[in-house]
Structures are given as structure tokens and as C-alpha cells.
C-alpha atoms as a PDB file:
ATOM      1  CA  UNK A   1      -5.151   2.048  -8.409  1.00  0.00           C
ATOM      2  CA  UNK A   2      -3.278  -0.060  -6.258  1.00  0.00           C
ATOM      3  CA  UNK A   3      -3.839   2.129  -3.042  1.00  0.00           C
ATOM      4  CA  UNK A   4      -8.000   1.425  -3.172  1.00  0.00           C
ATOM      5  CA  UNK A   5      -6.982  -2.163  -3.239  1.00  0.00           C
ATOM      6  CA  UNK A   6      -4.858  -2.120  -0.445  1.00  0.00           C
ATOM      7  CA  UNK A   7      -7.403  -0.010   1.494  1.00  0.00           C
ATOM      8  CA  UNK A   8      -9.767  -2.840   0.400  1.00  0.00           C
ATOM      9  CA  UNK A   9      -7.525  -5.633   1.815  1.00  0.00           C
ATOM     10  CA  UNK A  10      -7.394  -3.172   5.151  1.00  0.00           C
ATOM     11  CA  UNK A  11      -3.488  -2.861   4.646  1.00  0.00           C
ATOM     12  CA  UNK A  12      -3.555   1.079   5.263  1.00  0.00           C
ATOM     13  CA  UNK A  13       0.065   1.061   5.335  1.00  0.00           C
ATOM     14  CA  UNK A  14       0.834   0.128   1.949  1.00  0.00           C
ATOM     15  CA  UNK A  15      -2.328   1.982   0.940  1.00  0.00           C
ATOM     16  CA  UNK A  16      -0.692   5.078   2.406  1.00  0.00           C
ATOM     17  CA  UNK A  17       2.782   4.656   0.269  1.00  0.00           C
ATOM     18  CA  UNK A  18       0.799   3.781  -2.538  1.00  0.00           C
ATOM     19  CA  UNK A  19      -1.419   6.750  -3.155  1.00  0.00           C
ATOM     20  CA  UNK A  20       1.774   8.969  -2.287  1.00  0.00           C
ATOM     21  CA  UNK A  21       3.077   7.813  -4.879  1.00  0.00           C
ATOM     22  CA  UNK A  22      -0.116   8.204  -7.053  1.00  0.00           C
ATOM     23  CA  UNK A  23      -0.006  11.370  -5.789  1.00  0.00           C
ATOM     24  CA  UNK A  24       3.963  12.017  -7.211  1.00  0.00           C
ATOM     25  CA  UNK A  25       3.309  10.984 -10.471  1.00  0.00           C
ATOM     26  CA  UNK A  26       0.092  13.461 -10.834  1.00  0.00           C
ATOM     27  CA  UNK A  27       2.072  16.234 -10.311  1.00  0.00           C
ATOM     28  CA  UNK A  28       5.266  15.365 -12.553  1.00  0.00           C
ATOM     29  CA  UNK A  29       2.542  14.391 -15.253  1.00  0.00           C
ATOM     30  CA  UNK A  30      -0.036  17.015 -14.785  1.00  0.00           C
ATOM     31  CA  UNK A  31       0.795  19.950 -12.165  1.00  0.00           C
ATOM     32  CA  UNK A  32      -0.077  19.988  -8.984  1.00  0.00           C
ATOM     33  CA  UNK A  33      -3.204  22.200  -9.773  1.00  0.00           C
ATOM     34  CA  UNK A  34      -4.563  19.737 -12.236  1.00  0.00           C
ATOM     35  CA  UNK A  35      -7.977  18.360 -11.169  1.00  0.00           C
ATOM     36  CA  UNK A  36      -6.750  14.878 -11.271  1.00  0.00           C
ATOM     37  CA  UNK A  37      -3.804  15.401  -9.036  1.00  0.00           C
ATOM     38  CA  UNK A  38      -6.541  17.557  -6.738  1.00  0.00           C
ATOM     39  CA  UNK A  39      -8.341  13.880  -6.995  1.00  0.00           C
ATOM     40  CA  UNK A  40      -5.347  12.114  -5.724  1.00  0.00           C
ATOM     41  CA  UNK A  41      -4.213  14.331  -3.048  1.00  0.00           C
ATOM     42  CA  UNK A  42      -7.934  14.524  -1.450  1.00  0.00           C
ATOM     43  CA  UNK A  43      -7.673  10.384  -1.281  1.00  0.00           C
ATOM     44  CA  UNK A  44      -4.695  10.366   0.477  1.00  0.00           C
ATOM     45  CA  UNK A  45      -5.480  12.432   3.014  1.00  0.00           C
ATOM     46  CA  UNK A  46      -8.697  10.332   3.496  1.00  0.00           C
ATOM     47  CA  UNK A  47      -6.453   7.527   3.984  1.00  0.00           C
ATOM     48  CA  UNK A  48      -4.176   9.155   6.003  1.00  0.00           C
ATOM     49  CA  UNK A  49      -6.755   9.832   8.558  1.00  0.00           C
ATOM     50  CA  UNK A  50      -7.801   6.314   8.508  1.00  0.00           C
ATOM     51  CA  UNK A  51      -4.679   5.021   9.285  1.00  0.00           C
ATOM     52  CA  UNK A  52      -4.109   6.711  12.588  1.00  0.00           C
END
């Protein structure tokens, strides 16, 4: 997804608003306890610690 690119390219910001998003669409399309959205919410907070 885009958010591994921009972590790729460094740009942690954009990264950040990306996988939130990611993250949004999960959970509208599969629940927030569905093992993908699990998937996506565990990345962001990966990133998120990054970015401090």
C-alpha cells in the first residue's frame, strides 16, 4: 500500500496519514476485529513510533 512506499521514500509523515487511512477502510470493510484490520493497525503503530 501506499504507506510502505512512503516509509520506503523515508516520508513518515505521509506514511503516517496513509496507513490511517488503510487502517479506516479495514474496519468499514471488515470490522475492526478482522485479522486484516489487526494487520493494519499493528503497522501503524510501528510507524507511528518511527516517526517520533
Amino acid at each position: 500500500n501506499l504507506a510502505t512506499a512512503y516509509e520506503g521514500l523515508q516520508d513518515n509523515k505521509k506514511a503516517v496519514k496513509n496507513a490511517e487511512n488503510a487502517v479506516e477502510i479495514a474496519r468499514l470493510t471488515f470490522g475492526n476485529e478482522h485479522s486484516e484490520t489487526q494487520q493494519y493497525i499493528n503497522y501503524l503503530q510501528q510507524i507511528k513510533k518511527i516517526s517520533r
